[in-house]
C-alpha atoms as a PDB file:
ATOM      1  CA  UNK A   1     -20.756 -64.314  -6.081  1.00  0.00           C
ATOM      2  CA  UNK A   2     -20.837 -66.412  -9.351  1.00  0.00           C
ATOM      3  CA  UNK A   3     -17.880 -66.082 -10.866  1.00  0.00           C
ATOM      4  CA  UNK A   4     -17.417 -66.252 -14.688  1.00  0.00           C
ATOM      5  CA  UNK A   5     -15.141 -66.892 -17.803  1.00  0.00           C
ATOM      6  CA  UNK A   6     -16.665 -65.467 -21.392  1.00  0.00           C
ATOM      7  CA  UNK A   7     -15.508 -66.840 -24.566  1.00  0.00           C
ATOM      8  CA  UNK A   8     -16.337 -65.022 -27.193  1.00  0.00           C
ATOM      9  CA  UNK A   9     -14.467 -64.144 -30.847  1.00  0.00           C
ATOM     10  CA  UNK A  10     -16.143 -60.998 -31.216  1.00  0.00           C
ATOM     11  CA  UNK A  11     -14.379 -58.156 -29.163  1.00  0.00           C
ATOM     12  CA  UNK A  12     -17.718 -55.641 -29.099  1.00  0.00           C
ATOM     13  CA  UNK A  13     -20.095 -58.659 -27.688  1.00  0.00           C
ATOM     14  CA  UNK A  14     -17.126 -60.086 -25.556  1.00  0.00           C
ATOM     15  CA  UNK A  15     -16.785 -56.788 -23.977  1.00  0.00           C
ATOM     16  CA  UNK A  16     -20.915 -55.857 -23.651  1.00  0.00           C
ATOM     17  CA  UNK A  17     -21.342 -59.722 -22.022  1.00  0.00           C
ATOM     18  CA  UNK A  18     -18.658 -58.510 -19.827  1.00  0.00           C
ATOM     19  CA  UNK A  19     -20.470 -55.118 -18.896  1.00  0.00           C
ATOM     20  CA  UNK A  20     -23.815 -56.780 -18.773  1.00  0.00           C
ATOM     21  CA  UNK A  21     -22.870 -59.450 -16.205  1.00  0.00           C
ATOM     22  CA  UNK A  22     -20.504 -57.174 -14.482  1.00  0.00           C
ATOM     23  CA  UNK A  23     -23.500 -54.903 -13.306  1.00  0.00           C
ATOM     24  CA  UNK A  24     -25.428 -57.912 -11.999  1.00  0.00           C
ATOM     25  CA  UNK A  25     -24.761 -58.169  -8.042  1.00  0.00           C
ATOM     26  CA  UNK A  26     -24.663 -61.995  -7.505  1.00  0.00           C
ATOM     27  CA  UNK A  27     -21.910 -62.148 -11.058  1.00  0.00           C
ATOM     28  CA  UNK A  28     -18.373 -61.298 -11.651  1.00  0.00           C
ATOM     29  CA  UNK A  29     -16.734 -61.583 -15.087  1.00  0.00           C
ATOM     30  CA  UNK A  30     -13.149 -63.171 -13.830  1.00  0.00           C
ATOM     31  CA  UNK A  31     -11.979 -63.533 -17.090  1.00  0.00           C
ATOM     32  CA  UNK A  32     -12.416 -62.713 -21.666  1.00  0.00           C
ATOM     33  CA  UNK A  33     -11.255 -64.823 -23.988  1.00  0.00           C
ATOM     34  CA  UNK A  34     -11.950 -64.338 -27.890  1.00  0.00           C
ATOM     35  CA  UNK A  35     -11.247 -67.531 -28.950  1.00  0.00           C
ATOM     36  CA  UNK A  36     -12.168 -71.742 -27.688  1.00  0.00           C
ATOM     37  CA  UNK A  37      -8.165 -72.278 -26.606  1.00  0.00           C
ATOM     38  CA  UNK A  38      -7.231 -69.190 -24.452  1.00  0.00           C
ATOM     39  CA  UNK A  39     -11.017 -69.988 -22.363  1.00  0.00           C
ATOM     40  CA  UNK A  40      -9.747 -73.278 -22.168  1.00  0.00           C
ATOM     41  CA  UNK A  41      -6.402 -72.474 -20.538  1.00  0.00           C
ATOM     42  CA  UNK A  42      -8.284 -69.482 -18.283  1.00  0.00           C
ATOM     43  CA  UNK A  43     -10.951 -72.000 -17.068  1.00  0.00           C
ATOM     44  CA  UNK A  44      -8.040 -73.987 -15.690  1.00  0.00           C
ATOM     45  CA  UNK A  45      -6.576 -71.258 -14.577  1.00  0.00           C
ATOM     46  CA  UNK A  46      -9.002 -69.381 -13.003  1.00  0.00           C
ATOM     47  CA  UNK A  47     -11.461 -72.014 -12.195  1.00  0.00           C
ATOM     48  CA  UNK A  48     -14.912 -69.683 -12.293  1.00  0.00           C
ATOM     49  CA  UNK A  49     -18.133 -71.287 -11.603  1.00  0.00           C
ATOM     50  CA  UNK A  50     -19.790 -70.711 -15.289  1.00  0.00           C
ATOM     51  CA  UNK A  51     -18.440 -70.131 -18.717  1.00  0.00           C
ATOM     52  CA  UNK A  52     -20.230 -68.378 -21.065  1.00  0.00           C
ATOM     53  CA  UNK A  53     -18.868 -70.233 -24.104  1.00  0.00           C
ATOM     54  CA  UNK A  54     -19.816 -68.712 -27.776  1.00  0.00           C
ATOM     55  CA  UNK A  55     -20.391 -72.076 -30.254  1.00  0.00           C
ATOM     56  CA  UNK A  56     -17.970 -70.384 -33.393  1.00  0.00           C
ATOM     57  CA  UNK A  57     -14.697 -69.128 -32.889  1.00  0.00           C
ATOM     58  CA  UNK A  58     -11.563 -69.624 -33.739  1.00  0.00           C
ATOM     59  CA  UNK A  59      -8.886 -72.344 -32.911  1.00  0.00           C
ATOM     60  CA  UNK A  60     -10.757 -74.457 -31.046  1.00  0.00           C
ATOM     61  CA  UNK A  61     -14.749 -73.744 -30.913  1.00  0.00           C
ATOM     62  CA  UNK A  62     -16.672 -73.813 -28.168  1.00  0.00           C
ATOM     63  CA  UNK A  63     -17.951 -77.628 -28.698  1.00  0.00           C
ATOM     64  CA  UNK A  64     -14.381 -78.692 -28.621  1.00  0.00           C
ATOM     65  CA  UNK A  65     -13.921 -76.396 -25.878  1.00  0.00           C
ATOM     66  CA  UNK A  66     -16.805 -77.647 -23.949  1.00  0.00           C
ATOM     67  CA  UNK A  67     -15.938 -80.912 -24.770  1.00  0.00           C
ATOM     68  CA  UNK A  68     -12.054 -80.709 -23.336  1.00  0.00           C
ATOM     69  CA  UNK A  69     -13.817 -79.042 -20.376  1.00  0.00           C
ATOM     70  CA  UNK A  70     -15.607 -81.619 -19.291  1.00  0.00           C
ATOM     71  CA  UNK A  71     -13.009 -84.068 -18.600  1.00  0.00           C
ATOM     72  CA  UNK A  72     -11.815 -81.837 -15.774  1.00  0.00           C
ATOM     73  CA  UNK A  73     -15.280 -80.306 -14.563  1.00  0.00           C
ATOM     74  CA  UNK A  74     -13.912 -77.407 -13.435  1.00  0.00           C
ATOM     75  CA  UNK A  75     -17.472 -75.192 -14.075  1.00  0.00           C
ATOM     76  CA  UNK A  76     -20.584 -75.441 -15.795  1.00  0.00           C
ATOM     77  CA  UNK A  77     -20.848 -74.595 -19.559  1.00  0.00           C
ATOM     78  CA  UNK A  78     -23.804 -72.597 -21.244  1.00  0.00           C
ATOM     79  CA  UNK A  79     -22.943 -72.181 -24.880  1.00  0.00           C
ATOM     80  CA  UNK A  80     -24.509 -68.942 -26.864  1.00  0.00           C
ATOM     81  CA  UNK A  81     -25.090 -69.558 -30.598  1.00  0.00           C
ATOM     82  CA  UNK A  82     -26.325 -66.890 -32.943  1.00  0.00           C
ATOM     83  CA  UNK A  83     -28.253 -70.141 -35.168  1.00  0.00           C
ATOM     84  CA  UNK A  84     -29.627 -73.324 -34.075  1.00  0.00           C
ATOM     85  CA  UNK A  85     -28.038 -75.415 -36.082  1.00  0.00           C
ATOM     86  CA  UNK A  86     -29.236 -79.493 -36.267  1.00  0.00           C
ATOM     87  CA  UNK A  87     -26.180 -81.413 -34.736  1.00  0.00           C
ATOM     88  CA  UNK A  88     -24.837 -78.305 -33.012  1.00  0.00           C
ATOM     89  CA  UNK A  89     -27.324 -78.943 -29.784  1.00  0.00           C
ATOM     90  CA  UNK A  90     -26.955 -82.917 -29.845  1.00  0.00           C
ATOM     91  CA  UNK A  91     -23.326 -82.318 -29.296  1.00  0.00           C
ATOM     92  CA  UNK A  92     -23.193 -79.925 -26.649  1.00  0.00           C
ATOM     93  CA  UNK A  93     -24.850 -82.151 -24.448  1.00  0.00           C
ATOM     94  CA  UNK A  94     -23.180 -84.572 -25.422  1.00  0.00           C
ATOM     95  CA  UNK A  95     -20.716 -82.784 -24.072  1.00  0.00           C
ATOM     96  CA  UNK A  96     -22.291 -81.980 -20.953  1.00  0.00           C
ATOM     97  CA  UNK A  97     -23.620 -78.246 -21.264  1.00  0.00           C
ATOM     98  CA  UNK A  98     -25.472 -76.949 -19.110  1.00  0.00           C
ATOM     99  CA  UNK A  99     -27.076 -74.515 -21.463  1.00  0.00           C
ATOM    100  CA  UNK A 100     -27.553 -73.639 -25.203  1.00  0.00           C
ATOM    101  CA  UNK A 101     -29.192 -69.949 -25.783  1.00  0.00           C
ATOM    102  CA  UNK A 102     -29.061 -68.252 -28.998  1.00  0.00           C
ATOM    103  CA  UNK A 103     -27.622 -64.700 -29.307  1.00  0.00           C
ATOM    104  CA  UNK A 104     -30.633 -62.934 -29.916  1.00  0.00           C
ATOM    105  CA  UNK A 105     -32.508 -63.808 -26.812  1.00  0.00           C
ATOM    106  CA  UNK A 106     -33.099 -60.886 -24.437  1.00  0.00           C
ATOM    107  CA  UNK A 107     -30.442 -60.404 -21.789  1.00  0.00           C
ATOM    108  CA  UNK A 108     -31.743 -60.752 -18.881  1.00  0.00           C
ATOM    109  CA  UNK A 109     -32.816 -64.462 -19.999  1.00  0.00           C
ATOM    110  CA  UNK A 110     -28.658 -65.047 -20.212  1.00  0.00           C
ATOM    111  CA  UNK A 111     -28.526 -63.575 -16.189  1.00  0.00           C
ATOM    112  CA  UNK A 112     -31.546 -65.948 -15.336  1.00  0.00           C
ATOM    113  CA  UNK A 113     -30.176 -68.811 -17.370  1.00  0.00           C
ATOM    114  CA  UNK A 114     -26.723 -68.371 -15.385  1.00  0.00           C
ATOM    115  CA  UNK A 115     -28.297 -68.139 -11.364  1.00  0.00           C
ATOM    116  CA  UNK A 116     -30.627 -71.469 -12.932  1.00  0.00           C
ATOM    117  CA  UNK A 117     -27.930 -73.356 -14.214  1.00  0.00           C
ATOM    118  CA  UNK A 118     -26.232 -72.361 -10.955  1.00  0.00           C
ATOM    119  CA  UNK A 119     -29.219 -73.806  -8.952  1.00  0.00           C
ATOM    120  CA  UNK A 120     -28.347 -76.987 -10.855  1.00  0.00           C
ATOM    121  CA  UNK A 121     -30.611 -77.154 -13.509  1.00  0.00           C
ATOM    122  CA  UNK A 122     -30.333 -76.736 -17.591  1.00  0.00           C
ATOM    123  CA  UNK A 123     -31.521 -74.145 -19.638  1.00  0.00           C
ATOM    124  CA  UNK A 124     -31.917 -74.905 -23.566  1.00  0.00           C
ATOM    125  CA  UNK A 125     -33.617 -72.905 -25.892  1.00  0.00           C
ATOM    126  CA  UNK A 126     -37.186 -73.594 -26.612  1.00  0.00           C
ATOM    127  CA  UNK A 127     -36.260 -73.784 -30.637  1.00  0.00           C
ATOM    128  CA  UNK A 128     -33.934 -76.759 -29.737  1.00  0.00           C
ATOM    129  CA  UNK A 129     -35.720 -78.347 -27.652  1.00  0.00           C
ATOM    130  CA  UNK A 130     -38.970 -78.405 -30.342  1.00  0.00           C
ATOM    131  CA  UNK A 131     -36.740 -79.616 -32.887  1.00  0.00           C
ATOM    132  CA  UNK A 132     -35.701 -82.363 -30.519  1.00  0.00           C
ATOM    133  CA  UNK A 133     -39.291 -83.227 -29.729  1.00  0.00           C
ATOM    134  CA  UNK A 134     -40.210 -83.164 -33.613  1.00  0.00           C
ATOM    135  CA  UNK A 135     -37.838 -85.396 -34.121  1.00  0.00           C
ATOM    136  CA  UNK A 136     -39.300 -89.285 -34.629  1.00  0.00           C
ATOM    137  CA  UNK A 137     -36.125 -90.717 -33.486  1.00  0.00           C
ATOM    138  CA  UNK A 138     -34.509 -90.890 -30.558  1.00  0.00           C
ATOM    139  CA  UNK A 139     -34.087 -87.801 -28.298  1.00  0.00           C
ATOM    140  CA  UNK A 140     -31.368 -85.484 -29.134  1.00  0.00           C
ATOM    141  CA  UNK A 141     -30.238 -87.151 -31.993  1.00  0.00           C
ATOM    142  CA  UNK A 142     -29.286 -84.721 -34.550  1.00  0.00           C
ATOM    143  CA  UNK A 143     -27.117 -84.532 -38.063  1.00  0.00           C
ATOM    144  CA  UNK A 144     -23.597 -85.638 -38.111  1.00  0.00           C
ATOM    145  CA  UNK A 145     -21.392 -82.622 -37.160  1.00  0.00           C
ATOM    146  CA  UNK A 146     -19.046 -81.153 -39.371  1.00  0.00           C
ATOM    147  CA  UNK A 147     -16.331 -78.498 -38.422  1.00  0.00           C
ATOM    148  CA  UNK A 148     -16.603 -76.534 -41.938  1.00  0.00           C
ATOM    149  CA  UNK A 149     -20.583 -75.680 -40.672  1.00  0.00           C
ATOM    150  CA  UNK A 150     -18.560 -73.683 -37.962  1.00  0.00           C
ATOM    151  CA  UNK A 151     -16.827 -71.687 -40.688  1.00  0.00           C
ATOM    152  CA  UNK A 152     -20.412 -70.084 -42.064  1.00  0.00           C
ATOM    153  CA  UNK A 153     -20.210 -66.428 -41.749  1.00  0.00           C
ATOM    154  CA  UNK A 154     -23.214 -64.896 -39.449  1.00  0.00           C
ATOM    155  CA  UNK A 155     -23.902 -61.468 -38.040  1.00  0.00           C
ATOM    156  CA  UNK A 156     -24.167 -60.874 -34.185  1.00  0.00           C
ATOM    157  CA  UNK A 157     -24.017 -57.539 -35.206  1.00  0.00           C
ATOM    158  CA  UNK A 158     -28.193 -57.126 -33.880  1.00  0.00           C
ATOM    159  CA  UNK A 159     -27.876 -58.751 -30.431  1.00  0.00           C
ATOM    160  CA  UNK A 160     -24.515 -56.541 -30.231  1.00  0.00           C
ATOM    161  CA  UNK A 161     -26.542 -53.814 -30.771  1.00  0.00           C
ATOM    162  CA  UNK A 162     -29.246 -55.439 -28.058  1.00  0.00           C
ATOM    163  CA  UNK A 163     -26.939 -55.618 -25.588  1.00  0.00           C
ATOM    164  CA  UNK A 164     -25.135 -52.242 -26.071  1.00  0.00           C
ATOM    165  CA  UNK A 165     -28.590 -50.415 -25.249  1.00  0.00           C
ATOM    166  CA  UNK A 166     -29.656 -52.698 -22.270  1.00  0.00           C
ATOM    167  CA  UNK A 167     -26.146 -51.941 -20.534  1.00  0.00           C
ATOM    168  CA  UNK A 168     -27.332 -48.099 -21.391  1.00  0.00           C
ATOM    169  CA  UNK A 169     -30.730 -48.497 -19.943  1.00  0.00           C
ATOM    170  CA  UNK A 170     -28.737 -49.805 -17.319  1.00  0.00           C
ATOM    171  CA  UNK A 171     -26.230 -46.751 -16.645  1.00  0.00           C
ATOM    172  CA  UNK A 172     -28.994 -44.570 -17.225  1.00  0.00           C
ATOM    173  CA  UNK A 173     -27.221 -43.186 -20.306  1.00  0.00           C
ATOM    174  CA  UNK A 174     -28.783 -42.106 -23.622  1.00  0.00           C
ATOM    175  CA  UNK A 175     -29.538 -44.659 -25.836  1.00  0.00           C
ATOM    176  CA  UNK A 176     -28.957 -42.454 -29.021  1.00  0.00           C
END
């Protein structure tokens, strides 16, 4: 059983990653947190295998988060973003991520991304991974990071939505 830790600020996608992963048989969502500090303190606590770390919240976000993590290596990090943002990726392997995804890729690539990065490998989002390529310098060099591009407003309010009707499919419930 893989056993996970979600991080997420927003309570309707922190509670449909729950249900999503919860109805997978290999996966067990140990623990929520809605914001980078509280995942910290549960991933020390709990010590799951995988935490599902989303890249903007509040307190501490999940770069910091990921990056506190990986002194102790207690579990693998795959970080959802809803943009790719230049810098953003460069840093999160820096900080030793184990996967990037962005929010609006289908669900069942988050449940394959998780047994992968389980079966040791990394799983980054194709967009990333072209912009690294594109880049003339050297590989995964990005734009100095700033915390106030953290602050920008976005809307996860479609892959919400995404996810709401997949668990539905799911349950065998209507979708309407």
């Amino acid at each position: 059983m893989i056993r996970i830790v979600i991080a997420e600020e927003q309570p309707m996608l922190l509670n449909a990653l729950g249900t999503l992963l919860n109805l997978e048989e290999d996966m067990e969502v140990v623990g929520q947190a809605n914001n980078g500090a509280n995942a910290i303190a549960l991933v020390h606590e709990l010590k799951p295998d995988i935490c599902i770390m989303d890249i903007d919240m509040p307190e501490t976000n999940g770069l910091e988060a990921a990056e506190a993590l990986k002194v102790h290596g207690y579990c693998k990090i795959i970080i959802l973003a809803t943009f790719a943002r230049k810098g953003f990726f460069q840093r999160a392997v820096n900080a030793g991520v184990s996967g990037y995804l962005l929010k609006d890729s289908p669900s069942e690539v988050l449940a394959s991304s998780i047994r992968s990065v389980m079966a040791g490998k990394q799983v980054y989002e194709r967009e990333l991974l072209e912009e690294v390529k594109d880049n003339e310098t050297m590989p995964f060099e990005g734009e100095p990071f700033s915390d106030g591009d953290l602050k920008q407003p976005n809307n996860p309010m479609g892959a919400v939505k995404a996810y709401i009707t997949i668990i539905k499919e799911k349950m065998k419930m209507p979708t309407g």
